[in-house]
N, C-alpha and C. Protein backbone atom coordinates (compact mmCIF):
# COMPACT_ATOMS: atom_id res chain seq x y z
N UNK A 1 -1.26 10.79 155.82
CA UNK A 1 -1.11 12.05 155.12
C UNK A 1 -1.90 13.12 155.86
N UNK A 2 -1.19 14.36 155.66
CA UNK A 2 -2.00 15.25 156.81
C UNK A 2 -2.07 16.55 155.53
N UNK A 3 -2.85 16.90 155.04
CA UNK A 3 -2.69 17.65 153.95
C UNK A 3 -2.52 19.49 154.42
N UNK A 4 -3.32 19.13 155.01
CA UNK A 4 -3.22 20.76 156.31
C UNK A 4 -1.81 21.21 156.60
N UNK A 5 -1.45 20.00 157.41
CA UNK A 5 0.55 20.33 157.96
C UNK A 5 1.18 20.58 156.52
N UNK A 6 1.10 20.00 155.65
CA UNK A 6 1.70 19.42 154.30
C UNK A 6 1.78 21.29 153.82
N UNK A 7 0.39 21.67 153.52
CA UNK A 7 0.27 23.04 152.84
C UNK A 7 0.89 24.07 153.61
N UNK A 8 0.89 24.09 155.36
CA UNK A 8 1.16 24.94 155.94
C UNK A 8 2.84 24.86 155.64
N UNK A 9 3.83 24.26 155.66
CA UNK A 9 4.99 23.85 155.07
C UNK A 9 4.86 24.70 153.67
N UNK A 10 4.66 24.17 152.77
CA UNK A 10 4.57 24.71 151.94
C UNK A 10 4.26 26.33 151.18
N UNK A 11 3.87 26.57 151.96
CA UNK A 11 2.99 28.07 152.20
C UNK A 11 4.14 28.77 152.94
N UNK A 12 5.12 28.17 153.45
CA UNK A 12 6.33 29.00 153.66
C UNK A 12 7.42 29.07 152.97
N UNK A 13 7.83 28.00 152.55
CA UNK A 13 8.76 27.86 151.38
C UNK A 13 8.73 29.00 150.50
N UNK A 14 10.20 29.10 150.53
CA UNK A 14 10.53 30.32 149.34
C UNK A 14 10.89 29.61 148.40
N UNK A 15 10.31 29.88 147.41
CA UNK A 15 10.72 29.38 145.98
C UNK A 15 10.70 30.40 144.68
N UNK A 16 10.72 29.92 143.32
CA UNK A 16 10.06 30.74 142.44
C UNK A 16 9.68 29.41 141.36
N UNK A 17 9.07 29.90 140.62
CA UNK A 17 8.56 28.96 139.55
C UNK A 17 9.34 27.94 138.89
N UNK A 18 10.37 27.90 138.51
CA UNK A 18 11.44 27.25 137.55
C UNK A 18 11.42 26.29 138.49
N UNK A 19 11.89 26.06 139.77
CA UNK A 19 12.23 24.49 140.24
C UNK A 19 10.91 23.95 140.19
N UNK A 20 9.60 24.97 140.59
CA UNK A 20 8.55 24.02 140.97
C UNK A 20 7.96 23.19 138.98
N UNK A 21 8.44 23.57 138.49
CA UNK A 21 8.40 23.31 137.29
C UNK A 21 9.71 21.75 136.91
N UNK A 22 10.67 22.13 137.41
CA UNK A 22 11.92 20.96 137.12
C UNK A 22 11.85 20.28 138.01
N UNK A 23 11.25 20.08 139.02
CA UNK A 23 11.36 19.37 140.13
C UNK A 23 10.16 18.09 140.07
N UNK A 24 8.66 18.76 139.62
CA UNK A 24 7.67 18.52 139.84
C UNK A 24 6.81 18.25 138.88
N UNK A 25 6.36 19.22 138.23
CA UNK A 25 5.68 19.31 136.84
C UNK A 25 6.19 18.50 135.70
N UNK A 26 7.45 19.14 135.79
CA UNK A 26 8.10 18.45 134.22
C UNK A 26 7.61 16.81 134.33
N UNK A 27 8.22 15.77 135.43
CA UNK A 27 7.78 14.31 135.46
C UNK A 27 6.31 14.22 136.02
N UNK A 28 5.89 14.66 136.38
CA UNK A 28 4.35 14.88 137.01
C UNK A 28 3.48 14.98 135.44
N UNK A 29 3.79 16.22 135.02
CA UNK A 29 3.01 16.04 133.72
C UNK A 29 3.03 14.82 132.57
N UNK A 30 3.95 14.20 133.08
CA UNK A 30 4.56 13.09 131.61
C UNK A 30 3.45 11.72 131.88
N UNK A 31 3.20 11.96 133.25
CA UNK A 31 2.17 10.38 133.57
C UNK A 31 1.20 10.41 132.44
N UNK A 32 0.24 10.89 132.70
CA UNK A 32 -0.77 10.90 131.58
C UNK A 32 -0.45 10.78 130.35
N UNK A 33 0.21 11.38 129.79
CA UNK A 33 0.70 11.59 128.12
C UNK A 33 1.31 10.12 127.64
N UNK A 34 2.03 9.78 128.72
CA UNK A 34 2.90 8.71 128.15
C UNK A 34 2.00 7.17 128.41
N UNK A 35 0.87 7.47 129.88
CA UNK A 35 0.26 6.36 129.55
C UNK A 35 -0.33 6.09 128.58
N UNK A 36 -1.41 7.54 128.12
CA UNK A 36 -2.34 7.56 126.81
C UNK A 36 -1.70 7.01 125.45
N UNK A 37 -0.32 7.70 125.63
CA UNK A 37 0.58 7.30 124.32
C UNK A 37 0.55 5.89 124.02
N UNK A 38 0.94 5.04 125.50
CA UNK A 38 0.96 3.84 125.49
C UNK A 38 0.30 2.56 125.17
N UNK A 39 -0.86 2.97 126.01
CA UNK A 39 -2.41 2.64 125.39
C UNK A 39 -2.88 2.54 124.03
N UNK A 40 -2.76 3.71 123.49
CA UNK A 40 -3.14 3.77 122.16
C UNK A 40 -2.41 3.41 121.02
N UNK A 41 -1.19 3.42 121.48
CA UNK A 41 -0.62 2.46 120.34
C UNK A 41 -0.50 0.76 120.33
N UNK A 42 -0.86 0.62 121.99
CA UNK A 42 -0.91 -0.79 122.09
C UNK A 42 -2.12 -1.12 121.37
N UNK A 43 -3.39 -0.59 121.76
CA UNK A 43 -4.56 -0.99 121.67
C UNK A 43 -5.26 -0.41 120.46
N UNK A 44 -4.46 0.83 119.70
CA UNK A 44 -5.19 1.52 118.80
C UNK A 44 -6.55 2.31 118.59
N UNK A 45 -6.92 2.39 120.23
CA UNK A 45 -7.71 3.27 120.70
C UNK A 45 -7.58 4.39 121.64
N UNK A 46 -8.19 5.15 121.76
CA UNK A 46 -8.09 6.47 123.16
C UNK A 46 -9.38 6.67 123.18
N UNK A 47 -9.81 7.07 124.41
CA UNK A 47 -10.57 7.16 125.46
C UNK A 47 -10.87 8.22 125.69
N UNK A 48 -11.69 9.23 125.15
CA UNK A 48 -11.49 10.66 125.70
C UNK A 48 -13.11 10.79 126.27
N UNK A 49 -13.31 12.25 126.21
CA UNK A 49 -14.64 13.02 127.00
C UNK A 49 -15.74 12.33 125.80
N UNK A 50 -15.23 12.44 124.56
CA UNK A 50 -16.18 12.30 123.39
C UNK A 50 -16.63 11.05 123.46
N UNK A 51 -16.33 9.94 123.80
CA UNK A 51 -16.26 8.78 123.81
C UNK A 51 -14.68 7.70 123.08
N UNK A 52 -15.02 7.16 122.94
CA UNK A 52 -13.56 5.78 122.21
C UNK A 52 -13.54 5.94 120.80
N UNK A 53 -12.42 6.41 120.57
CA UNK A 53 -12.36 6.37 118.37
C UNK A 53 -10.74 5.80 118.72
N UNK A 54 -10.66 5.07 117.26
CA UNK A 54 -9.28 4.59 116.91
C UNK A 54 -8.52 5.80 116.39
N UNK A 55 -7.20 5.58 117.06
CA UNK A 55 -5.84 6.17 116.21
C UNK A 55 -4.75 5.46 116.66
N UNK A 56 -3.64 6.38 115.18
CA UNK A 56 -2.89 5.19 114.89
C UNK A 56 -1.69 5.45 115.80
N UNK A 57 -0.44 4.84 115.89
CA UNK A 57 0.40 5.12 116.40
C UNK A 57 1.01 6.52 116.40
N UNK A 58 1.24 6.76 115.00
CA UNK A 58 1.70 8.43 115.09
C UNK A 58 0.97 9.44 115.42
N UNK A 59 -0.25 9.05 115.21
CA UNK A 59 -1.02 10.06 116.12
C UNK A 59 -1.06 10.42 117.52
N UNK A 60 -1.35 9.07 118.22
CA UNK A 60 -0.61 8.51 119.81
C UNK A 60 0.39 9.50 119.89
N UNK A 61 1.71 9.26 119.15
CA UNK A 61 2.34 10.06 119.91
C UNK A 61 2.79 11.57 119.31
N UNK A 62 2.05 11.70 118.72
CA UNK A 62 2.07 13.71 118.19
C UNK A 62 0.93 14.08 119.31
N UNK A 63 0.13 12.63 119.54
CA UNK A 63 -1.25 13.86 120.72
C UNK A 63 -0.66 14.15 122.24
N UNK A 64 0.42 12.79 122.46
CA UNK A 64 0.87 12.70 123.63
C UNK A 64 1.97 13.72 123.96
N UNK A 65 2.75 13.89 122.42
CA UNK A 65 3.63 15.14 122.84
C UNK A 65 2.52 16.56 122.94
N UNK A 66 1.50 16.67 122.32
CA UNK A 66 0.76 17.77 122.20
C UNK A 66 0.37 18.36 123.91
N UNK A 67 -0.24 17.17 124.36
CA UNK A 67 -0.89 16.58 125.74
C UNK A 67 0.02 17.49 126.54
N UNK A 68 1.16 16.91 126.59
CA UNK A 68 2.22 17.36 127.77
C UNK A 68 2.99 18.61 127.53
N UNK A 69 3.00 19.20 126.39
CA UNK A 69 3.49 20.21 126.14
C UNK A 69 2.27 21.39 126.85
N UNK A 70 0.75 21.03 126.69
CA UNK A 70 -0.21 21.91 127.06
C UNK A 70 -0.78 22.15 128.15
N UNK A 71 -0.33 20.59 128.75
CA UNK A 71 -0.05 20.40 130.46
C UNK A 71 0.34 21.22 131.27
N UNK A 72 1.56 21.59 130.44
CA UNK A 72 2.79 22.40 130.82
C UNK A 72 2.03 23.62 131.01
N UNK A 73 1.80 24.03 129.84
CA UNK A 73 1.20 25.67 129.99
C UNK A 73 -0.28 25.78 130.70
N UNK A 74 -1.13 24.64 130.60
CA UNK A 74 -2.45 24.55 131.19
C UNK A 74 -2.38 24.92 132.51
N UNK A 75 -0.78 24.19 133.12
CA UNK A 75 -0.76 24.31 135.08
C UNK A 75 -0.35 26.00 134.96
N UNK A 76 0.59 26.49 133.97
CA UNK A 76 0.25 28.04 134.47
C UNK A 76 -0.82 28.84 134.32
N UNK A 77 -1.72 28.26 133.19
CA UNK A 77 -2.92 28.94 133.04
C UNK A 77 -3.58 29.20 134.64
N UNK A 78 -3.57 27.81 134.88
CA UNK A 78 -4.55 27.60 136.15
C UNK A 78 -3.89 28.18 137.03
N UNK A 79 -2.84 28.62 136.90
CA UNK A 79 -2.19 29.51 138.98
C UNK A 79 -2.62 30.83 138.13
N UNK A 80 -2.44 31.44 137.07
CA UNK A 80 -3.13 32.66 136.55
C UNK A 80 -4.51 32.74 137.43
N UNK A 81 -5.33 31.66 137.00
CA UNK A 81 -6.80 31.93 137.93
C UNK A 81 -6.73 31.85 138.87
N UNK A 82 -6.11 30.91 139.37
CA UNK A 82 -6.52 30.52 141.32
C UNK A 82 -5.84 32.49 141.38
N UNK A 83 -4.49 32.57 140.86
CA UNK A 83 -4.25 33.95 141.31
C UNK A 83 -4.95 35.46 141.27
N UNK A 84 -6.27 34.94 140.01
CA UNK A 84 -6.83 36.25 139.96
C UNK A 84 -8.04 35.75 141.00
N UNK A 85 -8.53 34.92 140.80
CA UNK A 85 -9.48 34.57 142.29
C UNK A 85 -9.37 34.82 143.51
N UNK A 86 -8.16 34.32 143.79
CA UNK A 86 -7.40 34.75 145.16
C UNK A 86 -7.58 36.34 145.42
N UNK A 87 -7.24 37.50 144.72
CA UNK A 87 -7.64 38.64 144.56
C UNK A 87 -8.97 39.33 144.78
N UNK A 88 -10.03 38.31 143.89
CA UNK A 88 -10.86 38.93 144.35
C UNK A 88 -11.66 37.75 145.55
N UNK A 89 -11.29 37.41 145.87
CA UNK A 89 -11.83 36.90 146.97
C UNK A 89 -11.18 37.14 148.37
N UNK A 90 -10.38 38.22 148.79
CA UNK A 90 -9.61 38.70 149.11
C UNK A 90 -8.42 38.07 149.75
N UNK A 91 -7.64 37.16 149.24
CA UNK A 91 -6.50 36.10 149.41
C UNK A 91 -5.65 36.88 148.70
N UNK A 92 -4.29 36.43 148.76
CA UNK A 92 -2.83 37.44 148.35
C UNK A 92 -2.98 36.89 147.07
N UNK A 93 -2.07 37.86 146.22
CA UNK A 93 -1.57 38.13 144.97
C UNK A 93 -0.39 37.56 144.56
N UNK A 94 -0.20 36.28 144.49
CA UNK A 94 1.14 35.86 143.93
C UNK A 94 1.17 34.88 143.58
N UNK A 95 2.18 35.05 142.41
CA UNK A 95 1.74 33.56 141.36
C UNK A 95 2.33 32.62 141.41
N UNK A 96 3.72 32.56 142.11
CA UNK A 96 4.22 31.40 142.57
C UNK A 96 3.62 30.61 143.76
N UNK A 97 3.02 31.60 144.12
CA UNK A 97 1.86 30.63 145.25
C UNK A 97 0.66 30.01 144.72
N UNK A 98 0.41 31.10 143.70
CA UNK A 98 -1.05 30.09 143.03
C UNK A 98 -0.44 29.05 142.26
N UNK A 99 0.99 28.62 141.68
CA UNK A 99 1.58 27.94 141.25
C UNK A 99 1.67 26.39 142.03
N UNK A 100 2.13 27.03 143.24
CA UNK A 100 2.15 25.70 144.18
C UNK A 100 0.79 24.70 144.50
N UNK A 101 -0.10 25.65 144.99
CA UNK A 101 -1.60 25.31 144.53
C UNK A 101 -1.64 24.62 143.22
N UNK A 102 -1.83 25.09 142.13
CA UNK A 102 -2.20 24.45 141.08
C UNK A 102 -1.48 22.95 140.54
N UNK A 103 -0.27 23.17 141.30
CA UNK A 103 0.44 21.99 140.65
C UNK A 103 0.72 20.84 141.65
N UNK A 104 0.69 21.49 143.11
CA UNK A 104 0.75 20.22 143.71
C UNK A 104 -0.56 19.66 144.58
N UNK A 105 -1.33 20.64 144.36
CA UNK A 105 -2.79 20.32 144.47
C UNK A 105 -3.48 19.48 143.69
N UNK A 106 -2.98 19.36 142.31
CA UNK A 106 -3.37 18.42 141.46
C UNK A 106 -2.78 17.43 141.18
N UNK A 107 -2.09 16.92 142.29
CA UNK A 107 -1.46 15.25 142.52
C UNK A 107 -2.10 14.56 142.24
N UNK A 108 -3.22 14.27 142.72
CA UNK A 108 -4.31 13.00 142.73
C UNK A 108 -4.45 13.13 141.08
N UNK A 109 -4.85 14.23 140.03
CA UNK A 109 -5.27 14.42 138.79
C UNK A 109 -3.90 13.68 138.25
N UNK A 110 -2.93 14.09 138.43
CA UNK A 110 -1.30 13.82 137.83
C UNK A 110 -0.76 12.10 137.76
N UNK A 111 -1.21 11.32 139.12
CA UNK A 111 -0.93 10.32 139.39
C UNK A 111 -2.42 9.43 138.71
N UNK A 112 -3.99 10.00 138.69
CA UNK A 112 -4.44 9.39 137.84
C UNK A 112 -4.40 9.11 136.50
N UNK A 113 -3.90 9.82 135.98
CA UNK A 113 -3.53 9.48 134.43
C UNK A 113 -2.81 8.18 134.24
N UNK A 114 -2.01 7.54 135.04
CA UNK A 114 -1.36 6.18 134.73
C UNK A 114 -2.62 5.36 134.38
N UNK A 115 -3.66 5.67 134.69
CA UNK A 115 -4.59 4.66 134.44
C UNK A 115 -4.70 4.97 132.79
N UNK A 116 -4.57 5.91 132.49
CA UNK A 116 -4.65 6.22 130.66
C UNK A 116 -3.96 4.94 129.52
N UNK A 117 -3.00 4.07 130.64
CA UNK A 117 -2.23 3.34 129.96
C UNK A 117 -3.29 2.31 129.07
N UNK A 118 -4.69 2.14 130.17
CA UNK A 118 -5.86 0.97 129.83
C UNK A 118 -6.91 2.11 128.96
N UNK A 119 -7.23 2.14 127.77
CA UNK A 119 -7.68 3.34 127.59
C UNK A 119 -9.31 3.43 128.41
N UNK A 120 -9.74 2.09 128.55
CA UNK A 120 -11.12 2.03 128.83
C UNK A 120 -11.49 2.51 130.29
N UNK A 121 -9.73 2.85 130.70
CA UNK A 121 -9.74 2.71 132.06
C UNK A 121 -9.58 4.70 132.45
N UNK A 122 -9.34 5.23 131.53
CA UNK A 122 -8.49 6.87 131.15
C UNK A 122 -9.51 8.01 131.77
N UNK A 123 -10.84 7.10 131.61
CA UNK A 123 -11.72 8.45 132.30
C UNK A 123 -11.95 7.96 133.84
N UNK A 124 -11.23 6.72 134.24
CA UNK A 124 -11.54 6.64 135.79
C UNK A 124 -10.42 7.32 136.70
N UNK A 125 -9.33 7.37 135.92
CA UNK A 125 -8.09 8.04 136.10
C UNK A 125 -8.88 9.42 136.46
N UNK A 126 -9.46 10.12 135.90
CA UNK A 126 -9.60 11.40 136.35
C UNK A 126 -10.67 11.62 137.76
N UNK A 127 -11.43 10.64 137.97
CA UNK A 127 -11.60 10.63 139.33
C UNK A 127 -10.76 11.06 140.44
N UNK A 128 -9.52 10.39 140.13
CA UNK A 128 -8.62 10.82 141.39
C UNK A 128 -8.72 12.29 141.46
N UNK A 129 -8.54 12.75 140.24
CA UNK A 129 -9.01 14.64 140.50
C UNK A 129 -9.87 14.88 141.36
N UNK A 130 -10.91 14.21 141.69
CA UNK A 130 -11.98 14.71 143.08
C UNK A 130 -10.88 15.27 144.38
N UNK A 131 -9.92 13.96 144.67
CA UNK A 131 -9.02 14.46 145.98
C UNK A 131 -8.57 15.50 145.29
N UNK A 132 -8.23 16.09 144.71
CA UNK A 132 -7.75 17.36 144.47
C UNK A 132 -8.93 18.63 144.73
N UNK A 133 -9.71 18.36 145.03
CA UNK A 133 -10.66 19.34 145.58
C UNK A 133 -10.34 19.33 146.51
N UNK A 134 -9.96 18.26 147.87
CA UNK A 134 -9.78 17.96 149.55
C UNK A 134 -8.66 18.99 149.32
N UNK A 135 -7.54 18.53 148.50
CA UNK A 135 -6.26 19.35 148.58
C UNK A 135 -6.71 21.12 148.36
N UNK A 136 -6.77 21.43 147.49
CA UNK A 136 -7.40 23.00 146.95
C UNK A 136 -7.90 23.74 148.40
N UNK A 137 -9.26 22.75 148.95
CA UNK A 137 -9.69 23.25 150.30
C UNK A 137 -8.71 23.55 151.51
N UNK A 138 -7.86 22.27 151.59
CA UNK A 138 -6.58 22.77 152.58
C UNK A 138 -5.63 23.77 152.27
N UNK A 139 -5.29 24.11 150.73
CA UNK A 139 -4.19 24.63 150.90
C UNK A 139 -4.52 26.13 150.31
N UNK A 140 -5.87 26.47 149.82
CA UNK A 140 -6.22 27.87 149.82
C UNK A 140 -6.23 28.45 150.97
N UNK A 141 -6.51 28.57 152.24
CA UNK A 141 -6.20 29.02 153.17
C UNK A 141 -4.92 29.81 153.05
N UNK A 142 -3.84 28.65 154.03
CA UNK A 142 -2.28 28.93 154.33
C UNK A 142 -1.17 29.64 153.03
N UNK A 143 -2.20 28.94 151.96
CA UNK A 143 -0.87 29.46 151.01
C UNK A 143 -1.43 30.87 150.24
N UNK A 144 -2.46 30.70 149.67
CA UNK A 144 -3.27 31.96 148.92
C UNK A 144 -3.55 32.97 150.36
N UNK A 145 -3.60 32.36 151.22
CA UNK A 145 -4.17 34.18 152.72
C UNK A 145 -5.39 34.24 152.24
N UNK A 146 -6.50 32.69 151.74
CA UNK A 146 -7.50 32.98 151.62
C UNK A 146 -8.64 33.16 153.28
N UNK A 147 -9.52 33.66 153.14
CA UNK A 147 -10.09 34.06 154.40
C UNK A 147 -11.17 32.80 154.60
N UNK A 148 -10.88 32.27 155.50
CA UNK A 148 -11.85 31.02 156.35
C UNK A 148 -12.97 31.07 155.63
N UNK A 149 -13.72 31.91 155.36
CA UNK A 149 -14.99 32.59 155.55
C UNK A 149 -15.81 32.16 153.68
N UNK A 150 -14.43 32.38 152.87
CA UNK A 150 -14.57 32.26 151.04
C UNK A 150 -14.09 30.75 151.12
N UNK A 151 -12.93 30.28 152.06
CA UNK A 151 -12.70 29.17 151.64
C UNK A 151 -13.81 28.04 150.44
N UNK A 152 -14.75 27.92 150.76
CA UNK A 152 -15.67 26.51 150.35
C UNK A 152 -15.95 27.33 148.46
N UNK A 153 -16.23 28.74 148.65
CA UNK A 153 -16.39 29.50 147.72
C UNK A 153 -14.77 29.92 146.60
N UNK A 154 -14.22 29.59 147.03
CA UNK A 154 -12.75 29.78 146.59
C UNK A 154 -12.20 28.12 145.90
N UNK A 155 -12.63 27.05 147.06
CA UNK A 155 -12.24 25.59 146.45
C UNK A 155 -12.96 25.80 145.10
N UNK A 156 -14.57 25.74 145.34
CA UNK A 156 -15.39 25.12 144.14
C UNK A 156 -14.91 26.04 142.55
N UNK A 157 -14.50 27.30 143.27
CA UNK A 157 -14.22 27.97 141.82
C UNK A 157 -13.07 27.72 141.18
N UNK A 158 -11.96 27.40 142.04
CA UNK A 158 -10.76 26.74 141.54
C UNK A 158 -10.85 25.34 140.94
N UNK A 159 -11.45 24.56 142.01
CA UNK A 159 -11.82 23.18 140.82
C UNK A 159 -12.72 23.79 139.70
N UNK A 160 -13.62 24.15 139.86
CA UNK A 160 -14.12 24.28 138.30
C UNK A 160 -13.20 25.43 137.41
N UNK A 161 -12.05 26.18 137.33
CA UNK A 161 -11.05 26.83 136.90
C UNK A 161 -10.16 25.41 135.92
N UNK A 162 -9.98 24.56 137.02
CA UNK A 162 -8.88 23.29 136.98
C UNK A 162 -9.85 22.33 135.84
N UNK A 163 -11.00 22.12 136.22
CA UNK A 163 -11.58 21.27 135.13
C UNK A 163 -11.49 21.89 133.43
N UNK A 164 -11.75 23.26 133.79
CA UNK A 164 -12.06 24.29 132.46
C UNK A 164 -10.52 24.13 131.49
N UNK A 165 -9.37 23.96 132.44
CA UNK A 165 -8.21 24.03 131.71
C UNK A 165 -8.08 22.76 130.94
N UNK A 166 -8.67 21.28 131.87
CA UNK A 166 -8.12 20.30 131.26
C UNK A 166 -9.14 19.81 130.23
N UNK A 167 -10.60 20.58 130.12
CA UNK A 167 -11.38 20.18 128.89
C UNK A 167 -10.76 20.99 127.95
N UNK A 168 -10.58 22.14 128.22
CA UNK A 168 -9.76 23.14 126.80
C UNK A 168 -8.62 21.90 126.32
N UNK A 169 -7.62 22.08 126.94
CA UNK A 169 -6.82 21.03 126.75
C UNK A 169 -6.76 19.78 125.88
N UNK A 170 -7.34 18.85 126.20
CA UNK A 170 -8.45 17.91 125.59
C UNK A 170 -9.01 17.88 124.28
N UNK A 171 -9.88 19.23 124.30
CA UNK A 171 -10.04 20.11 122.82
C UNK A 171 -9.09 19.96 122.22
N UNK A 172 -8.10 20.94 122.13
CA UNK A 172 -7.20 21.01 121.46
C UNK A 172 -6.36 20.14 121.32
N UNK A 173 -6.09 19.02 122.20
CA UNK A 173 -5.42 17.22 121.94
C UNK A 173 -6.62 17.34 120.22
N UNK A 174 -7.83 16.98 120.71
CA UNK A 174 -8.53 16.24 119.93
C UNK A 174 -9.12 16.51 118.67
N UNK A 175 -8.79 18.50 118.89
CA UNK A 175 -8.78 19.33 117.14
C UNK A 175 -7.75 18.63 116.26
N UNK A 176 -6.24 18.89 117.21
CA UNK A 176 -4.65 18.79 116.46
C UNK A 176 -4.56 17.50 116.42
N UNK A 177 -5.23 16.10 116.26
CA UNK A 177 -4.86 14.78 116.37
C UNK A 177 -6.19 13.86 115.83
């Protein structure tokens, strides 16, 4: 994997939001939700930030539809920021680019959630989110026109942007469920 070539590709592509959404997101977001779903109705537990409490099946899956429905809007939250960051850190203005960033930068986060299926296993799943910092660093450059110079200052604020969405998130799984 060459994540550099990968972004520079990408960073040219004309697109607009809707495919990167039907193409990508829509099954990308479902990992997590449907493992957690899975988990917890097998096992009658979930695994969150708070620590391990029981719920029941219908809860499982009103949190899991909750989960992925907020997924959904959480990944535009987050190209909102990388896009107002990008701005002031003097990188371009566009949100289908902070889009691409946010959503395929957070592969490693997307593909860890299968671990949600084990609930005990749901917070190691989010480790994989670390490589999504490696990614963020490569692809703020080429795709945002961030400047060499903010790069390291541009990653750390976007991962911590990306964390902020998925504890809100989380919250609100764990108010509504």
């Amino acid at each position: 994997m060459r994540p550099t070539e990968e972004w520079n590709t990408i960073a040219g592509e004309f697109t607009t939001a809707a495919p990167i959404y039907v193409r990508f997101l829509l099954p990308m977001a479902a990992i997590g939700p449907v493992a957690a779903t899975l988990g917890t109705v097998v096992s009658g537990e979930r695994n969150g930030i708070g620590g391990t409490y029981t719920m029941s099946a219908m809860d499982a899956v009103t949190g899991g539809v909750l989960e992925y429905g907020l997924s959904l809007v959480g990944v535009y939250l987050f190209a909102v920021l990388i896009e107002t960051l990008a701005t002031a850190l003097g990188g371009q203005r566009n949100r289908v680019q902070a889009l691409k960033i946010a959503a395929y930068g957070s592969t490693p986060y997307w593909l860890g959630g299968v671990l949600a299926v084990f609930p005990k296993l749901s917070l190691l799943g989010a480790a994989f989110a670390l490589y999504s910092i490696r990614l963020f660093a490569a692809g703020l450059p080429p795709v945002m026109k961030a400047p060499r110079d903010k790069t390291a200052a541009f990653t750390l604020l976007v991962s911590l942007a990306g964390a902020l969405v998925v504890l809100l998130i989380s919250a609100i799984v764990r108010i509504f469920v």
